[in-house]
C-alpha atoms as a PDB file:
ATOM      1  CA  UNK A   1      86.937 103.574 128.980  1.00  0.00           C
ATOM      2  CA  UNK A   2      85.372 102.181 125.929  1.00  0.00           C
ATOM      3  CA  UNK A   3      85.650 105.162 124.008  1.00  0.00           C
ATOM      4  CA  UNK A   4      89.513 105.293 125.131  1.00  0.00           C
ATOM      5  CA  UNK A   5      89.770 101.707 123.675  1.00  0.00           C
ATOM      6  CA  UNK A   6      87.573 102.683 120.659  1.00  0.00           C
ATOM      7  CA  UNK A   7      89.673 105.133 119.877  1.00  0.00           C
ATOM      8  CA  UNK A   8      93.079 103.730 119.854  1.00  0.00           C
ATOM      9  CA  UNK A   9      91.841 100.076 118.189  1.00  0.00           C
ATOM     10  CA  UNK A  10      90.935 102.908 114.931  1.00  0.00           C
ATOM     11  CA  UNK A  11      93.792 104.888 115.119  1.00  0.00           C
ATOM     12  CA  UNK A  12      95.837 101.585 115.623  1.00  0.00           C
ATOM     13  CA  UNK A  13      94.498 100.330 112.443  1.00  0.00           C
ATOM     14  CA  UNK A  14      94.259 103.705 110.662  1.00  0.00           C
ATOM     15  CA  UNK A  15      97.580 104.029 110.609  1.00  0.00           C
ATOM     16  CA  UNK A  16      98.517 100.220 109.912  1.00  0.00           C
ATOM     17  CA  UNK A  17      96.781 101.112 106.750  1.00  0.00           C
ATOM     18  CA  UNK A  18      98.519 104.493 106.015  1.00  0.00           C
ATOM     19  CA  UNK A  19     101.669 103.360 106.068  1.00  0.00           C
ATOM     20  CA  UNK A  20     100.724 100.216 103.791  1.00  0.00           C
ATOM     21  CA  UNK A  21      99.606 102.894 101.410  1.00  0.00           C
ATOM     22  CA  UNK A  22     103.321 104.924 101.486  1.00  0.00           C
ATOM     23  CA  UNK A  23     104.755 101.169 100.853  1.00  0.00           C
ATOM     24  CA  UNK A  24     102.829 101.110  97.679  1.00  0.00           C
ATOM     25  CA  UNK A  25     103.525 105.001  96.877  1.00  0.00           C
ATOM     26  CA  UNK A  26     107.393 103.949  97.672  1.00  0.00           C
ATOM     27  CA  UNK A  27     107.749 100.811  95.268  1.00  0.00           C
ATOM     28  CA  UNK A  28     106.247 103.473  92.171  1.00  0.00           C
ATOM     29  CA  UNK A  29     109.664 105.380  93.003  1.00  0.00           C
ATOM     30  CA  UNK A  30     113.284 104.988  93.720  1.00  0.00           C
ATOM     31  CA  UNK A  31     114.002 105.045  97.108  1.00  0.00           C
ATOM     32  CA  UNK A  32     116.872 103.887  99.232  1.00  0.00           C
ATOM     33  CA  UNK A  33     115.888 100.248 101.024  1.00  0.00           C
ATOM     34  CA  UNK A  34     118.788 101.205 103.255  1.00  0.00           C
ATOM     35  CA  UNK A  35     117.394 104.435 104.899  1.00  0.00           C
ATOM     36  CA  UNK A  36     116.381 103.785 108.655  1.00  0.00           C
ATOM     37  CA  UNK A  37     112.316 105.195 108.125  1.00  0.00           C
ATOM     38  CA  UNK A  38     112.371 103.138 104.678  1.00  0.00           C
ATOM     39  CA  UNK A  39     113.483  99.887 107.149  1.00  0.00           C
ATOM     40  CA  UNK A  40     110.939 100.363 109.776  1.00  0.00           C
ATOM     41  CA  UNK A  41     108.182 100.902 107.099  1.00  0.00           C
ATOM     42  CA  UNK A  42     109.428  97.503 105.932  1.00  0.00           C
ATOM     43  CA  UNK A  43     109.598  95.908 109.501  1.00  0.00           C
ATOM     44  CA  UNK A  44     106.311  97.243 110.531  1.00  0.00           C
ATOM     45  CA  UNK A  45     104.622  96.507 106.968  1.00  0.00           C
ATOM     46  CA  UNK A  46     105.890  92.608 106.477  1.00  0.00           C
ATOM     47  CA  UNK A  47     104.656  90.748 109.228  1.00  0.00           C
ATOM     48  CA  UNK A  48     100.903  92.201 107.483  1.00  0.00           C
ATOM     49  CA  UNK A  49     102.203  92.103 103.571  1.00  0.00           C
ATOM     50  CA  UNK A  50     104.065  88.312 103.710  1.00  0.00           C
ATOM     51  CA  UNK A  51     101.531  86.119 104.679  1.00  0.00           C
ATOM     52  CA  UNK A  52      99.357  87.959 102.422  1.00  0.00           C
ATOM     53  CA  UNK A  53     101.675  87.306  99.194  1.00  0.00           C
ATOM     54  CA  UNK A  54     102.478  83.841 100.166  1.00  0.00           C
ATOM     55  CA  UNK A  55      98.794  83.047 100.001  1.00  0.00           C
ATOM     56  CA  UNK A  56      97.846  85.010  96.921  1.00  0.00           C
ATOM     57  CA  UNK A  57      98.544  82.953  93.453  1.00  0.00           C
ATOM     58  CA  UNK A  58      98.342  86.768  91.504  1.00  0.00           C
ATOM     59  CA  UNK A  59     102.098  87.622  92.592  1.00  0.00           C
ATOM     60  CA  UNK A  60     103.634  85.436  89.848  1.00  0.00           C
ATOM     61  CA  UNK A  61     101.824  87.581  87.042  1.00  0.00           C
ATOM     62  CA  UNK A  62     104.252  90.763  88.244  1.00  0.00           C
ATOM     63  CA  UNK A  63     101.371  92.614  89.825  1.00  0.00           C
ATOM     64  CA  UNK A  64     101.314  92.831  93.786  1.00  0.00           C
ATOM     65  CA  UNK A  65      97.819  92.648  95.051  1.00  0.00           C
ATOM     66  CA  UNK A  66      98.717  91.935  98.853  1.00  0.00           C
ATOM     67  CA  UNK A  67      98.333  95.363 100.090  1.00  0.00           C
ATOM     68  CA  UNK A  68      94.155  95.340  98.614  1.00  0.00           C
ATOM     69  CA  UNK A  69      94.301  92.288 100.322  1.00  0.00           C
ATOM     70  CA  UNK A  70      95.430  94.154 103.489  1.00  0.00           C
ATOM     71  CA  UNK A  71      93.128  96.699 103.366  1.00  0.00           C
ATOM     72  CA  UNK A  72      90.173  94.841 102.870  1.00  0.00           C
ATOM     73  CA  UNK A  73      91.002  92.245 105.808  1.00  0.00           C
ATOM     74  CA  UNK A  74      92.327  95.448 107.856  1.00  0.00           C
ATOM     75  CA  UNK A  75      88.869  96.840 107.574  1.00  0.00           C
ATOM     76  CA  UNK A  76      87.148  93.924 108.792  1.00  0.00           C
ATOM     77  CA  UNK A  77      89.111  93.114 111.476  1.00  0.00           C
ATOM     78  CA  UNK A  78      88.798  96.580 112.347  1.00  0.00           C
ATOM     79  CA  UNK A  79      84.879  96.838 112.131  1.00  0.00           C
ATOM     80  CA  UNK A  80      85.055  93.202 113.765  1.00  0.00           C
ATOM     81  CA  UNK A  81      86.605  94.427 116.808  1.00  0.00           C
ATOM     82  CA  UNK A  82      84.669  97.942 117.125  1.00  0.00           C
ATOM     83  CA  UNK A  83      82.182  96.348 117.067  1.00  0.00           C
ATOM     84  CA  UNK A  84      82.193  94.115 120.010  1.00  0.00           C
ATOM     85  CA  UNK A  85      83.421  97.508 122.122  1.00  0.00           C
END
């Protein structure tokens, strides 16, 4: 059971992280914000990304640093909770 529960807390995160990574890949090119996958990228994305830039005083210089932010706290909540499993 712990190996079931192992398993899906990485994947879980894994793929938080992926698609924080095609967010950044996205915002190098045009895209349309207005395409249903583009939208749930968005919706799924946010609730991580906002808090992030809200805190982070380097978003006013025109560079976004939120989603290094992400994956660095990803990561350790990630390690965090494999390793209480």
């Amino acid at each position: 059971m712990s190996y079931l529960l192992f398993t899906i807390i990485n994947n879980v995160f894994n793929l938080l992280q992926m698609l924080i990574m095609v967010r950044v890949i996205l915002s190098w090119i045009p895209h349309d914000p207005y395409n249903q996958m583009i939208r749930l990228l968005y919706q799924v994305t946010d609730p991580i990304l906002r808090p992030i830039k809200d805190i982070l005083p380097f978003h006013s210089m025109g560079m976004d640093f939120s989603p290094i932010a992400a994956f660095i706290l990803l990561g350790i909540v990630k390690r965090i909770l494999l390793s209480v499993i």
